[in-house]
PDB file of N, CA and C in Angstrom:
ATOM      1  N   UNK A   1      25.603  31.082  34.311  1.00  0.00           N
ATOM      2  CA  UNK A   1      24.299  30.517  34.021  1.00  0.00           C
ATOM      3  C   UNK A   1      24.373  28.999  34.095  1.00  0.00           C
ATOM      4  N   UNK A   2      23.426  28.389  34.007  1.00  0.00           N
ATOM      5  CA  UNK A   2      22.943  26.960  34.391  1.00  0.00           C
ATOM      6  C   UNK A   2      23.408  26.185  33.201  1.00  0.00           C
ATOM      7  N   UNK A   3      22.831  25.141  33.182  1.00  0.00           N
ATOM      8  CA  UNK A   3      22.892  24.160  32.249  1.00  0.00           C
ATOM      9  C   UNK A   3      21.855  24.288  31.006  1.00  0.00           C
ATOM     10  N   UNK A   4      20.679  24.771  32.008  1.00  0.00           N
ATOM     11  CA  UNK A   4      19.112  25.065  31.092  1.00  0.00           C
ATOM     12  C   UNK A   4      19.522  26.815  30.455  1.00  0.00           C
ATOM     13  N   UNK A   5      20.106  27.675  31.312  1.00  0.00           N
ATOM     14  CA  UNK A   5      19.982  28.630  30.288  1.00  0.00           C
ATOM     15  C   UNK A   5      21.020  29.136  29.554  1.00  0.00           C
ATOM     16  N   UNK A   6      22.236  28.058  29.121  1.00  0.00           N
ATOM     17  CA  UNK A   6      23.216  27.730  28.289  1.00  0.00           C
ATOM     18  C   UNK A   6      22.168  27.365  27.358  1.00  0.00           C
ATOM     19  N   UNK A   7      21.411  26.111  27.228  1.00  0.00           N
ATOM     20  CA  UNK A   7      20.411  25.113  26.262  1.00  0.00           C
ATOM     21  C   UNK A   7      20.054  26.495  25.446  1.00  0.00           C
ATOM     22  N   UNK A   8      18.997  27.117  26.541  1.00  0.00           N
ATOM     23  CA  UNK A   8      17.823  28.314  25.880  1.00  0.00           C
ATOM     24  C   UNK A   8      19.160  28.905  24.811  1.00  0.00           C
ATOM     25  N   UNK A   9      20.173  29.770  25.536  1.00  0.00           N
ATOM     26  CA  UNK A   9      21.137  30.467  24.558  1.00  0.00           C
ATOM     27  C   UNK A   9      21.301  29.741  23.039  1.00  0.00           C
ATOM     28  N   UNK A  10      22.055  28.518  23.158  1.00  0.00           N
ATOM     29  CA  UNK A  10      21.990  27.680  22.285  1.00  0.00           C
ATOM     30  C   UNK A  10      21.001  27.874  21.062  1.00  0.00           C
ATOM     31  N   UNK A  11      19.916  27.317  21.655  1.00  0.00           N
ATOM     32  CA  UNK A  11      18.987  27.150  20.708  1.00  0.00           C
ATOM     33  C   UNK A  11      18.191  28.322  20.227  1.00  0.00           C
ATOM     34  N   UNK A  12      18.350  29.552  20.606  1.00  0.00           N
ATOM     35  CA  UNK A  12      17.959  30.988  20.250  1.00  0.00           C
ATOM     36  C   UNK A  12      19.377  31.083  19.137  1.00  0.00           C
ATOM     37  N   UNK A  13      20.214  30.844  19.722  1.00  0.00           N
ATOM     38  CA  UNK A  13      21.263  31.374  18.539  1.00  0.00           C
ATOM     39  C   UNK A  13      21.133  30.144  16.888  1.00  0.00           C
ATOM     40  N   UNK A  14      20.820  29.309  17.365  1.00  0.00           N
ATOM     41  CA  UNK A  14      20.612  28.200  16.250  1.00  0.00           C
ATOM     42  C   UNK A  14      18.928  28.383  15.415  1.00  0.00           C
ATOM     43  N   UNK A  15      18.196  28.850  16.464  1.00  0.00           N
ATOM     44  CA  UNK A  15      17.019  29.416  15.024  1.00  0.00           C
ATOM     45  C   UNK A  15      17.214  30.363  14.816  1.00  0.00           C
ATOM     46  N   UNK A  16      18.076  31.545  15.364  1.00  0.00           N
ATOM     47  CA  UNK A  16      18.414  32.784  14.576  1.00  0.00           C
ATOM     48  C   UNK A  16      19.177  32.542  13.302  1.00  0.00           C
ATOM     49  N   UNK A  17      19.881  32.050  12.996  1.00  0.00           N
ATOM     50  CA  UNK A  17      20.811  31.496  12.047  1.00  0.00           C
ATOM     51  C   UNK A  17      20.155  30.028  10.753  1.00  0.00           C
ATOM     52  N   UNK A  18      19.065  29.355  11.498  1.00  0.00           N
ATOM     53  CA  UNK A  18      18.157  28.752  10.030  1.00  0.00           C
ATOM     54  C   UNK A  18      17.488  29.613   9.906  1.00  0.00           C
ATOM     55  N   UNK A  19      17.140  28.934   8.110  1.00  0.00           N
ATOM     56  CA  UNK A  19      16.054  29.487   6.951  1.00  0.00           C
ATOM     57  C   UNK A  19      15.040  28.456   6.649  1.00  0.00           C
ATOM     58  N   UNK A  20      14.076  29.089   6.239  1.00  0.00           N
ATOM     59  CA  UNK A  20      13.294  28.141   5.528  1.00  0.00           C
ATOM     60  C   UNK A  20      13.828  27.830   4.175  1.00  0.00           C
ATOM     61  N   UNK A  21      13.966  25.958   3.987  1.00  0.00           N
ATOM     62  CA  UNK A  21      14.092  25.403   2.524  1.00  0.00           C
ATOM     63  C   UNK A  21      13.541  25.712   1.507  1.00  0.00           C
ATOM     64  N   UNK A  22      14.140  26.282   0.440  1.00  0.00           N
ATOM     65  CA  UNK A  22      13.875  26.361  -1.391  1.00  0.00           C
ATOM     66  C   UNK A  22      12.710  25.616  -1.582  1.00  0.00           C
ATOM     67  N   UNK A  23      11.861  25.427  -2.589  1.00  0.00           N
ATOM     68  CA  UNK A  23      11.086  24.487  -3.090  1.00  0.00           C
ATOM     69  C   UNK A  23      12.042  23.582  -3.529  1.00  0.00           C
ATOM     70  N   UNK A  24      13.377  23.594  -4.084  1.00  0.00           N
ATOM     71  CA  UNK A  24      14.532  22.875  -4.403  1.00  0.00           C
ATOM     72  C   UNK A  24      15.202  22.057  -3.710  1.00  0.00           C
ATOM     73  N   UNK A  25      15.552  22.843  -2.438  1.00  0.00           N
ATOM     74  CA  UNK A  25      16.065  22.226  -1.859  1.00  0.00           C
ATOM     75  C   UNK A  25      14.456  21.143  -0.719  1.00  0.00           C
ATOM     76  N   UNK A  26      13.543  21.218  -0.645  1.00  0.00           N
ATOM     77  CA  UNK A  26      12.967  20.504  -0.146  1.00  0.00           C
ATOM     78  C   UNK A  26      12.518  19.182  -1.055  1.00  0.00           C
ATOM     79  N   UNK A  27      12.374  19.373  -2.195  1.00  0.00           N
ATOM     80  CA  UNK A  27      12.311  18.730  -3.004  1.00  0.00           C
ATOM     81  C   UNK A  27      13.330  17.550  -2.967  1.00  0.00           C
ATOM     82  N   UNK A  28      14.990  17.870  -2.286  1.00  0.00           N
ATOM     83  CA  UNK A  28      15.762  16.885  -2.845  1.00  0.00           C
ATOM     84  C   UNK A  28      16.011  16.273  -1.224  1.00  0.00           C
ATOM     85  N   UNK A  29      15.802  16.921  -0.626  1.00  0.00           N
ATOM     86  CA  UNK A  29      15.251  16.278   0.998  1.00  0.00           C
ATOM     87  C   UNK A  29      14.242  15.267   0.561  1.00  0.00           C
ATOM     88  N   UNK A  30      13.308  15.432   0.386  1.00  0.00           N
ATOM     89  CA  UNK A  30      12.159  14.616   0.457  1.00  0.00           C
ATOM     90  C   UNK A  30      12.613  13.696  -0.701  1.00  0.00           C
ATOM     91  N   UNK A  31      13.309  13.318  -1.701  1.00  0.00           N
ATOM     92  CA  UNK A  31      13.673  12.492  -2.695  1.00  0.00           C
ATOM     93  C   UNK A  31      14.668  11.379  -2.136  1.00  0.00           C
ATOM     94  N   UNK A  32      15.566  12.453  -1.605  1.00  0.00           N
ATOM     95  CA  UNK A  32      16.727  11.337  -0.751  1.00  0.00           C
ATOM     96  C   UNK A  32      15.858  10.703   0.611  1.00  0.00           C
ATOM     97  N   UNK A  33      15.325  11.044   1.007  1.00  0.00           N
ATOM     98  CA  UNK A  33      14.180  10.095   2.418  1.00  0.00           C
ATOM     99  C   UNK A  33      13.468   9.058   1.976  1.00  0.00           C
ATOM    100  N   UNK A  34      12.549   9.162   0.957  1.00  0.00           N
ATOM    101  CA  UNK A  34      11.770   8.467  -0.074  1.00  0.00           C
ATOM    102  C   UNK A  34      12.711   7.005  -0.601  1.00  0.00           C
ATOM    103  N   UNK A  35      13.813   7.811  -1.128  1.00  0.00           N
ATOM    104  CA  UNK A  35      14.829   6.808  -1.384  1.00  0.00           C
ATOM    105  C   UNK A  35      15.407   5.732  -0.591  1.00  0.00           C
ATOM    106  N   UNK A  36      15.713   6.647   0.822  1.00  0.00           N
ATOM    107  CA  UNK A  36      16.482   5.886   1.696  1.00  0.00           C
ATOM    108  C   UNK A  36      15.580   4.727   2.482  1.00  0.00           C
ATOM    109  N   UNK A  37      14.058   5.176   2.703  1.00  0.00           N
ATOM    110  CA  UNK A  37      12.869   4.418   2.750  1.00  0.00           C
ATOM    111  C   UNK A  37      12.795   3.372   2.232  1.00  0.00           C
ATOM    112  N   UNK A  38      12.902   3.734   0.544  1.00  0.00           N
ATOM    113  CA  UNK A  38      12.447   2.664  -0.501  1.00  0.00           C
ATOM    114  C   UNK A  38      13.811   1.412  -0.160  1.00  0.00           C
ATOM    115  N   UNK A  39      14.621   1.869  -0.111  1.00  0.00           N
ATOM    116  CA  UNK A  39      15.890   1.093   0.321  1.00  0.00           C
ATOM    117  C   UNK A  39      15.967   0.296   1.297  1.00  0.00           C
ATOM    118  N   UNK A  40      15.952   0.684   2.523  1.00  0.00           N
ATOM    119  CA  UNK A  40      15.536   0.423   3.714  1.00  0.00           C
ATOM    120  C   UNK A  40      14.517  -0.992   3.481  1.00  0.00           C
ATOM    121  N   UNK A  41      13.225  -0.846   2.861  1.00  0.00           N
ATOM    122  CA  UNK A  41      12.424  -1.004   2.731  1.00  0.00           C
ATOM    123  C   UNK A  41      12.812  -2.578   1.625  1.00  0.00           C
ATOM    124  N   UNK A  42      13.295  -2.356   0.653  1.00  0.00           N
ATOM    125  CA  UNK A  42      13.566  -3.369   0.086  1.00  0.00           C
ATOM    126  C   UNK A  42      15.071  -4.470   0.837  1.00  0.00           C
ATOM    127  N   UNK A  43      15.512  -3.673   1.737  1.00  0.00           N
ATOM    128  CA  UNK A  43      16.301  -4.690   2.484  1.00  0.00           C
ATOM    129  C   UNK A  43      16.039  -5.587   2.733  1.00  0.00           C
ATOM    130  N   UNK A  44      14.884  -5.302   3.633  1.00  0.00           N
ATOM    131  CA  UNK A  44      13.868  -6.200   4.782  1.00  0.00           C
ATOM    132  C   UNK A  44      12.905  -7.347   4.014  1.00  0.00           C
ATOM    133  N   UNK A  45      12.301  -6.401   2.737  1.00  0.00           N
ATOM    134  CA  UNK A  45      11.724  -7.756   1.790  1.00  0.00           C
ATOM    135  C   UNK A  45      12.537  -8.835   1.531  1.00  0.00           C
ATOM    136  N   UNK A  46      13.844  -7.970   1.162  1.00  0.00           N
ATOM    137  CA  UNK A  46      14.977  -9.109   0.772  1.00  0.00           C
ATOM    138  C   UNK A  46      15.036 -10.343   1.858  1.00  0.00           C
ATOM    139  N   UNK A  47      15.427  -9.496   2.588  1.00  0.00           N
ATOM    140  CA  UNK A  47      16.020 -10.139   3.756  1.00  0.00           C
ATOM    141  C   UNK A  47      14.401 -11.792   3.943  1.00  0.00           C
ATOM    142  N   UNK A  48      12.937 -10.866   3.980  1.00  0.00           N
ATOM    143  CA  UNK A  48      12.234 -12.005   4.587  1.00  0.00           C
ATOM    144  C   UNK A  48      11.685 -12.776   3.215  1.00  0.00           C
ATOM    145  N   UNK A  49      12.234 -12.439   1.975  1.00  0.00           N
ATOM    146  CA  UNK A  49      11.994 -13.820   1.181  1.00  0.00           C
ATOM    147  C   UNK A  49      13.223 -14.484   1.110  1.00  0.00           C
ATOM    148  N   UNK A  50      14.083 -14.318   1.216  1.00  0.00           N
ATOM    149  CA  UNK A  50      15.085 -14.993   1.265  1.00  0.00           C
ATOM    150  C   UNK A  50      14.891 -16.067   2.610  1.00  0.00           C
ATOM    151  N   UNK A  51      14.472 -15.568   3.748  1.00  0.00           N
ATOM    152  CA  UNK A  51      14.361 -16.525   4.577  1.00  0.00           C
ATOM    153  C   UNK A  51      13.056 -17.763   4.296  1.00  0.00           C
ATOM    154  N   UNK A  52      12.230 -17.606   3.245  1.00  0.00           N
ATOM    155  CA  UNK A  52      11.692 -18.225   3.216  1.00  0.00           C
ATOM    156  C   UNK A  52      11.551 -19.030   1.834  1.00  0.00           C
ATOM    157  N   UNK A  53      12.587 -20.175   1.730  1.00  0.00           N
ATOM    158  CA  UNK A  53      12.448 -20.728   0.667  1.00  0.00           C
ATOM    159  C   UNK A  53      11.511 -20.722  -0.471  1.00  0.00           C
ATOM    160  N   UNK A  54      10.414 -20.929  -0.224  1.00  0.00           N
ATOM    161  CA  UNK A  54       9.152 -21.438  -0.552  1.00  0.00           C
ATOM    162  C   UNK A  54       8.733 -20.492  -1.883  1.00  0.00           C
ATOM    163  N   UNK A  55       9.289 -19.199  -1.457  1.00  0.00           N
ATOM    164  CA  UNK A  55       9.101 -17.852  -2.542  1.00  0.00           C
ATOM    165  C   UNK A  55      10.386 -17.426  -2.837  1.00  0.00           C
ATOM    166  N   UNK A  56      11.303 -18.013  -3.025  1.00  0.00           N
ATOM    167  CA  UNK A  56      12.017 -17.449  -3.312  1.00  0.00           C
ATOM    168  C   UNK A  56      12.275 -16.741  -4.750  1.00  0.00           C
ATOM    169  N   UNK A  57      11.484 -17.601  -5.853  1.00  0.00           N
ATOM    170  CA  UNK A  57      11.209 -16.943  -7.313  1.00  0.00           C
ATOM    171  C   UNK A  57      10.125 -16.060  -7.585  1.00  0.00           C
ATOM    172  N   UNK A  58       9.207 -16.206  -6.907  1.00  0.00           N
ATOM    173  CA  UNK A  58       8.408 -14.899  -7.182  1.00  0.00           C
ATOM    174  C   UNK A  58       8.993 -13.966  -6.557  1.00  0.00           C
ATOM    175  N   UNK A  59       9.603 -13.315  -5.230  1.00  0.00           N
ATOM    176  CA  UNK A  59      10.551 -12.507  -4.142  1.00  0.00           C
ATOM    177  C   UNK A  59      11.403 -12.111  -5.604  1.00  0.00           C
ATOM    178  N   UNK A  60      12.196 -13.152  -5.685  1.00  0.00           N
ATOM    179  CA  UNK A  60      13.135 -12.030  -7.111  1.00  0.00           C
ATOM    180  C   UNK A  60      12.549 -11.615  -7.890  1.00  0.00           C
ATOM    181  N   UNK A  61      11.677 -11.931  -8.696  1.00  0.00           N
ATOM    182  CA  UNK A  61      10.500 -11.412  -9.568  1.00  0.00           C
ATOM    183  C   UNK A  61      10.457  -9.829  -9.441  1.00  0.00           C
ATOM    184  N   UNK A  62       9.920  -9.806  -8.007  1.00  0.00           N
ATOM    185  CA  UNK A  62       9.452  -8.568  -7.198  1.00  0.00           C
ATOM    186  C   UNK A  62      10.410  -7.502  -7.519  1.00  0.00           C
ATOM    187  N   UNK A  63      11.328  -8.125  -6.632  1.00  0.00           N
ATOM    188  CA  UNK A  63      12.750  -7.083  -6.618  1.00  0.00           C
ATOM    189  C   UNK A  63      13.229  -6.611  -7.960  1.00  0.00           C
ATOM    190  N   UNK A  64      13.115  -7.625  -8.917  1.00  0.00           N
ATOM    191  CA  UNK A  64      13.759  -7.101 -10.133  1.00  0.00           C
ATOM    192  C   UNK A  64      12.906  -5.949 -10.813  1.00  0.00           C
ATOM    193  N   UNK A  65      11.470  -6.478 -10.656  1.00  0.00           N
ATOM    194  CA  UNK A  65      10.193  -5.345 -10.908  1.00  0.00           C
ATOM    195  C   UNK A  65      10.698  -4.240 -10.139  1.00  0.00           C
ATOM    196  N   UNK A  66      10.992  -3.860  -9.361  1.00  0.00           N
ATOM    197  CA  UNK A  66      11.243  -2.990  -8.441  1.00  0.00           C
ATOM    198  C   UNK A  66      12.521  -1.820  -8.999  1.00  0.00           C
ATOM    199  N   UNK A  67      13.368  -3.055  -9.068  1.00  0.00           N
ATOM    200  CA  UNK A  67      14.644  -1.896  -9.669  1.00  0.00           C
ATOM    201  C   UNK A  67      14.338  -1.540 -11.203  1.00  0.00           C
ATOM    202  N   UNK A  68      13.678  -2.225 -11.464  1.00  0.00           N
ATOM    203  CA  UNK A  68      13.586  -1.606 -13.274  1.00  0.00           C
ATOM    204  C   UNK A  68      12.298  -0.541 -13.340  1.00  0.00           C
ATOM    205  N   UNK A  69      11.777  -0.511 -12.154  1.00  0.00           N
ATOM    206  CA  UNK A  69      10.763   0.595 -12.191  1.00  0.00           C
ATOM    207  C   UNK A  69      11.331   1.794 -11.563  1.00  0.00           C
ATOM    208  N   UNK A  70      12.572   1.761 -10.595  1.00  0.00           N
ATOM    209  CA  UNK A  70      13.088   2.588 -10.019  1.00  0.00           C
ATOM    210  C   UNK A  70      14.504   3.025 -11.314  1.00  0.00           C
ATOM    211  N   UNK A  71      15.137   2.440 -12.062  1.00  0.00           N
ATOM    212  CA  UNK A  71      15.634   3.063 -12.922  1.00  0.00           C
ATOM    213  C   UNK A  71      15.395   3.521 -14.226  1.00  0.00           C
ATOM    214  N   UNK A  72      13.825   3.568 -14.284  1.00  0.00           N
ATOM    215  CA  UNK A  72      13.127   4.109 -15.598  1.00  0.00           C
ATOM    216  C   UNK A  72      12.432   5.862 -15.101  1.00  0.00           C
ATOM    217  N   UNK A  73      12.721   5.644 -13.385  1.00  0.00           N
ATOM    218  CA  UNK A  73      11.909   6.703 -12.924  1.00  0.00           C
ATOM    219  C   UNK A  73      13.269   7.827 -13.046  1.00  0.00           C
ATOM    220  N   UNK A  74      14.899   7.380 -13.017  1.00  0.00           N
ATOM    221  CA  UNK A  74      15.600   8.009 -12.744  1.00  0.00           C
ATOM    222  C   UNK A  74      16.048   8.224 -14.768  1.00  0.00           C
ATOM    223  N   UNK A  75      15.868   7.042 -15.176  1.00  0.00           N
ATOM    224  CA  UNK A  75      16.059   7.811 -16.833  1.00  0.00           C
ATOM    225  C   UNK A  75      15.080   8.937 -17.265  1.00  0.00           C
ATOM    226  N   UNK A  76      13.678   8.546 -16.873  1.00  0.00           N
ATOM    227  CA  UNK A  76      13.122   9.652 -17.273  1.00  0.00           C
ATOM    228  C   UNK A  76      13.198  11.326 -16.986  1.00  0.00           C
ATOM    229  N   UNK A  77      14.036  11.280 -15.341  1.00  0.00           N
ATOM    230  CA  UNK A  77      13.937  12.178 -14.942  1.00  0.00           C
ATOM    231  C   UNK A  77      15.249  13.326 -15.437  1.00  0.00           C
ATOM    232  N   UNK A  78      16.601  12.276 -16.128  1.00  0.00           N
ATOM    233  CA  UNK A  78      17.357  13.012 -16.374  1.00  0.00           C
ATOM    234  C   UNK A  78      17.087  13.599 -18.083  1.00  0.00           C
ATOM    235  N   UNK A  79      15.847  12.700 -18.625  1.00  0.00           N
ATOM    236  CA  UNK A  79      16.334  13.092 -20.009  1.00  0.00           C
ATOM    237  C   UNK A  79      14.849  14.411 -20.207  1.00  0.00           C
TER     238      UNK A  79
END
């Protein structure tokens, strides 16, 4: 067989073999993305107040708002 109906084989044998995700397990998919987002996401703020002098104290302000809202979300969630 070809190249294309190696692929087809492939990929018939690979959705025979997934499941659909838990409410659990989608749940911690979508938490770790969110996260990696929010992360991602605060890099780049970092990154463009830092390049710009001018803000640089309100920019930390931000960020610090940021992590103390993100580790009140993770205390609450364990207790």
């Amino acid at each position: 067989m070809g190249k294309i109906g190696n692929f087809i084989q492939e990929s018939i044998r690979v959705f025979r073999i997934t499941k659909k995700p838990t409410k659990e397990e989608y749940k911690s998919i979508a938490l770790v993305s969110a996260l990696g987002i929010l992360l991602i996401g605060l890099i780049g703020a970092l990154i463009s107040i830092l390049s710009n002098p001018q803000i640089i104290g309100l920019g930390l302000t931000v960020i610090i708002a940021f992590v103390i809202i993100i580790i009140l979300m993770f205390y609450k969630k364990k207790n």
